[in-house]
Protein backbone atom coordinates (compact mmCIF):
# COMPACT_ATOMS: atom_id res chain seq x y z
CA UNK A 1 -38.67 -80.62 -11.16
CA UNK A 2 -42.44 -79.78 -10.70
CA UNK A 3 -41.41 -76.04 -9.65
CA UNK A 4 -39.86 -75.65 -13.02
CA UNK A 5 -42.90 -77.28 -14.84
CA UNK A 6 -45.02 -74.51 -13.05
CA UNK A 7 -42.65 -71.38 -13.70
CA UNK A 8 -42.37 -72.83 -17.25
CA UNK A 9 -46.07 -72.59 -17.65
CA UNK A 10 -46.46 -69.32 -16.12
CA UNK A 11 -43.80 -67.80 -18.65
CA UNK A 12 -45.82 -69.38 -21.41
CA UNK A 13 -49.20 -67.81 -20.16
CA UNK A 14 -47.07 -64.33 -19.77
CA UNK A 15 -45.92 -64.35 -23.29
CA UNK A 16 -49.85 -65.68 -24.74
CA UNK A 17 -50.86 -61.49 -22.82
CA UNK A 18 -47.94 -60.13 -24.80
CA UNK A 19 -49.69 -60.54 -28.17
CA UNK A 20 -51.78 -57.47 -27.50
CA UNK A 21 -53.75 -58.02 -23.86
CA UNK A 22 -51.10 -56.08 -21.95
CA UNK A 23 -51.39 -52.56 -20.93
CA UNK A 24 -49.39 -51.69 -23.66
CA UNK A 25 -46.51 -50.46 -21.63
CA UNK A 26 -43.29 -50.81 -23.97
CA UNK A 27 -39.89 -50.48 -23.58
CA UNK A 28 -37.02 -48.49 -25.86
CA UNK A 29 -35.00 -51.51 -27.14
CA UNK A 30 -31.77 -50.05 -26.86
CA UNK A 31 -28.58 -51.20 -28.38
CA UNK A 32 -27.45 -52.51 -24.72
CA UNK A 33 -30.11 -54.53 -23.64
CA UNK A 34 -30.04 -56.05 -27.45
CA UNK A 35 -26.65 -56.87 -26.72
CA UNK A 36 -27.85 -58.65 -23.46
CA UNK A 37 -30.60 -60.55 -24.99
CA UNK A 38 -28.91 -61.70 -28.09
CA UNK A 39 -27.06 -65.15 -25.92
CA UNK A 40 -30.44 -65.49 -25.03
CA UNK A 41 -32.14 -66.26 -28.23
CA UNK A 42 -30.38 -69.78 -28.17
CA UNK A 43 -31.25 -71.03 -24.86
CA UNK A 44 -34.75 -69.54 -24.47
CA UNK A 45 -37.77 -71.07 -25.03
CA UNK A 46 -38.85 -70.78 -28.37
CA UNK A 47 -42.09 -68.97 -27.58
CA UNK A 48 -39.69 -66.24 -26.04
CA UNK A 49 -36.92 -66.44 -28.35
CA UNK A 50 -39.10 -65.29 -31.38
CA UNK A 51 -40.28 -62.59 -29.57
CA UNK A 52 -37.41 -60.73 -29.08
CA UNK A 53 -36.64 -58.25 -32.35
CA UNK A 54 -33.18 -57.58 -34.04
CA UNK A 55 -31.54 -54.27 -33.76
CA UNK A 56 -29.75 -53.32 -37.17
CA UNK A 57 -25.80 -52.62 -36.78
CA UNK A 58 -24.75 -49.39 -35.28
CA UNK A 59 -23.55 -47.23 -38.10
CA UNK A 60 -21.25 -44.99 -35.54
CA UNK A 61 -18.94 -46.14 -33.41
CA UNK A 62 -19.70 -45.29 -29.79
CA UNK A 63 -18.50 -41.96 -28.52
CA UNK A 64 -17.87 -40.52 -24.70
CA UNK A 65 -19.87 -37.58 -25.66
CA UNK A 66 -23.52 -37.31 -24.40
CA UNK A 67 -26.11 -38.95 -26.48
CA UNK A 68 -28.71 -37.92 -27.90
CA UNK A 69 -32.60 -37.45 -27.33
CA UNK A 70 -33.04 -40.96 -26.72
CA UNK A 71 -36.59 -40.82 -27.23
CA UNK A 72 -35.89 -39.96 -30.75
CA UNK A 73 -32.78 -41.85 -31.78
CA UNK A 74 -34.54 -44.99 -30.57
CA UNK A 75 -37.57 -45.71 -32.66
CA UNK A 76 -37.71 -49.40 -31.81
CA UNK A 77 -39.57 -50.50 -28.60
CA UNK A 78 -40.02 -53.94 -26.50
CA UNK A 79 -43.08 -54.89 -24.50
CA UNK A 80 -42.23 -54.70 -20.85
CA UNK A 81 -44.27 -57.97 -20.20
CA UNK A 82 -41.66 -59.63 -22.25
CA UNK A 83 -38.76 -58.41 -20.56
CA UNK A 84 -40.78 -59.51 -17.66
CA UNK A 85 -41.45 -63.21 -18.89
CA UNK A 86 -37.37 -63.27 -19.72
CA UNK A 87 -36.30 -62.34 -16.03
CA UNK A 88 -39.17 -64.79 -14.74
CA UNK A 89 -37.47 -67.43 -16.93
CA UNK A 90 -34.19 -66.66 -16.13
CA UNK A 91 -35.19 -67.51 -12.39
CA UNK A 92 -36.37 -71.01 -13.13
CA UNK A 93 -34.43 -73.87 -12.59
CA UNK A 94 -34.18 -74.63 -16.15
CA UNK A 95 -33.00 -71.08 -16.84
CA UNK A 96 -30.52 -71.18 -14.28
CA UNK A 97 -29.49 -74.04 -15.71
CA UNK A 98 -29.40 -73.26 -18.70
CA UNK A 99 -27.73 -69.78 -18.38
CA UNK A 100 -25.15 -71.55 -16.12
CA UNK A 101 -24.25 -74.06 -19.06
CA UNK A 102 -23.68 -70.75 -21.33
CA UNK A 103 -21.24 -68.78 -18.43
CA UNK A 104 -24.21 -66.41 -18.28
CA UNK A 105 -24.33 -64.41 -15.09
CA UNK A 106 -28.08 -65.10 -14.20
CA UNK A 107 -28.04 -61.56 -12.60
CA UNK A 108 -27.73 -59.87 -15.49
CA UNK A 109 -31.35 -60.67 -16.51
CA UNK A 110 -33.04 -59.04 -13.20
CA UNK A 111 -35.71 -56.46 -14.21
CA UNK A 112 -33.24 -54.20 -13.44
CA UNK A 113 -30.43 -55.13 -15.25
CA UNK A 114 -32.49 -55.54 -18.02
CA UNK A 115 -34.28 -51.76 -17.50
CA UNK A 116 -30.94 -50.26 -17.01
CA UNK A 117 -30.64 -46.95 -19.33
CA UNK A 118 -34.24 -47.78 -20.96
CA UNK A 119 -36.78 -45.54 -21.09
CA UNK A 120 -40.48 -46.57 -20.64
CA UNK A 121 -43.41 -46.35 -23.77
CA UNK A 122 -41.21 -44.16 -25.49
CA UNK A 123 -43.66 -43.80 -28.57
CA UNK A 124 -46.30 -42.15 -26.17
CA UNK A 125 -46.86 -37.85 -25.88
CA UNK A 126 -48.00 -37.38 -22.79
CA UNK A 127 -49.70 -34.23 -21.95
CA UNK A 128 -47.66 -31.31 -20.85
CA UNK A 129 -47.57 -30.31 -17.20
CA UNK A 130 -49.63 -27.51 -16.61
CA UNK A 131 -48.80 -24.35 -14.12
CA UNK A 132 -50.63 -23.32 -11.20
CA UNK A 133 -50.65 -19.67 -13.22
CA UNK A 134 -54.18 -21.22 -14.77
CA UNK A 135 -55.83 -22.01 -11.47
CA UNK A 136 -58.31 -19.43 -11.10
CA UNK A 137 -58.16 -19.39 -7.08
CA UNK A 138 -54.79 -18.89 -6.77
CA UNK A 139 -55.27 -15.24 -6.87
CA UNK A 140 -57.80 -14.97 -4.30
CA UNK A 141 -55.77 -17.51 -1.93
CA UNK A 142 -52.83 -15.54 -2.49
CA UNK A 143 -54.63 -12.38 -1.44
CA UNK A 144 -55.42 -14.14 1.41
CA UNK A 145 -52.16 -15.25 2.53
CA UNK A 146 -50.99 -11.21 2.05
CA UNK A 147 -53.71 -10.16 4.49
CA UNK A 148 -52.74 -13.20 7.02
CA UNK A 149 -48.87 -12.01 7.09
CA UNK A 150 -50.28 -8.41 7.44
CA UNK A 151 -52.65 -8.96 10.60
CA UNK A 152 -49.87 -11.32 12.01
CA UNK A 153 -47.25 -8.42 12.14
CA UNK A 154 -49.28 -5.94 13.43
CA UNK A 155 -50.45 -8.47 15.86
CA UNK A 156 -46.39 -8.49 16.78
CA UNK A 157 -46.23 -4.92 17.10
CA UNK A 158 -49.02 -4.10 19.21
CA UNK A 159 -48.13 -7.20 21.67
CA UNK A 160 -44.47 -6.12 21.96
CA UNK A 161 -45.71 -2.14 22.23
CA UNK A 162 -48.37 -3.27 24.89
CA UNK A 163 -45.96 -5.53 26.84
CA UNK A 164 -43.70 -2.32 27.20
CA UNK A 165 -46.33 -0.28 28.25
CA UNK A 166 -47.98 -2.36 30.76
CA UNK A 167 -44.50 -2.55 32.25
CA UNK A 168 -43.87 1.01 32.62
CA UNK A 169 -47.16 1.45 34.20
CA UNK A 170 -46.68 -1.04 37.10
CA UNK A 171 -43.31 0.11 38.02
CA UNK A 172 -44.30 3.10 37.95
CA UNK A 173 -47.79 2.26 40.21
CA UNK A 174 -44.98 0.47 42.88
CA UNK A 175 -42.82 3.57 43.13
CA UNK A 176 -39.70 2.28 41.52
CA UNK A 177 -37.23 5.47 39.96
CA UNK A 178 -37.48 6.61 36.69
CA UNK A 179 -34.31 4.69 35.35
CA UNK A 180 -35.71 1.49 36.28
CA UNK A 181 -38.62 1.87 35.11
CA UNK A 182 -37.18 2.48 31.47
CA UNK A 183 -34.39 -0.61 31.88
CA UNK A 184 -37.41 -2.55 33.14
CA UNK A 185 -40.04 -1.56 30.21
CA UNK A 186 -36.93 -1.73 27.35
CA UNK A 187 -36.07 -5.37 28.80
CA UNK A 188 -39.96 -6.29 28.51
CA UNK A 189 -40.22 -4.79 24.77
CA UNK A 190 -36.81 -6.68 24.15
CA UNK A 191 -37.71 -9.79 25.42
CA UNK A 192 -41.46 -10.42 25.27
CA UNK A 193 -42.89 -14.23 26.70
């Protein structure tokens, strides 16, 4: 009984910051989670219940096809830390209770459940990504790379050319016949450790 004093109290304090001392992060209030929150409106708190808006009617019947923008066919927004108060709620023993008494599945109103399909502060441009094409640097790094893969393959070269030379001088210092010293010089150019 005391834990659901306390979580009932916290929920209250939650919804006081949703009156404007949030962060502002919002929600798109879409017609699914309206249709989720609407058994709720009876068996909240009143603090909470009040809080969550009406959608109008949807004019068009739902269709298979792909939907539209949903950032602008959904002007309507919710705050987050209201969604957030409503799952806290729901995890109360008088919300379990109480969504119990109503044959509401109390998992339905998880964050997210409740998130599901929504799309976060909606009503907010955020700036557009910018390229690495402005960064003035990238040139002279590139450059740099270019020169790298240059000196690295001439470094390949000369160490396969050498290995295949230094071979076919010391079989041919020990006295071994011409044919092995070309098998023996071709394996170390093939082959190089």
């Amino acid at each position: 009984m005391l834990d659901s004093k306390v979580a009932a109290a916290e929920v209250e304090v939650m919804v006081v910051d949703d009156k404007g001392n949030d962060n502002g992060a919002n929600v798109s209030f879409t017609h699914d989670l309206a249709d989720r929150l609407e058994p709720l409106k009876r068996i909240l708190p009143p603090n909470l219940a009040t809080l969550i808006p009406s959608l109008p009617p949807s004019r068009s019947p739902p269709t298979t096809a792909a939907p539209l923008d949903p950032v602008t066919t959904s002007a309507l927004t919710v705050p987050y830390s209201l969604l957030h108060s409503i799952s806290k709620w729901t995890r109360t023993e008088e919300g379990a209770v109480a969504l119990s008494a109503n044959s509401l599945n109390p998992r339905s109103y998880e964050m997210v459940s409740l998130l599901a399909g929504s799309i976060t502060s909606p009503e907010r441009k955020f700036p557009p990504h910018k390229t690495g094409n402005n960064d003035p640097l990238a040139d002279a790094r590139r450059e740099i790379n270019d020169r790298k893969a240059v000196v690295t393959l001439i470094n390949a070269l000369l160490s396969i050319g050498g290995s295949g030379a230094a071979t076919w001088y010391a079989t041919g210092v020990v006295g071994w016949r011409n044919e092995w010293v070309r098998i023996h010089s071709l394996y170390s150019e093939s082959f190089p450790s």
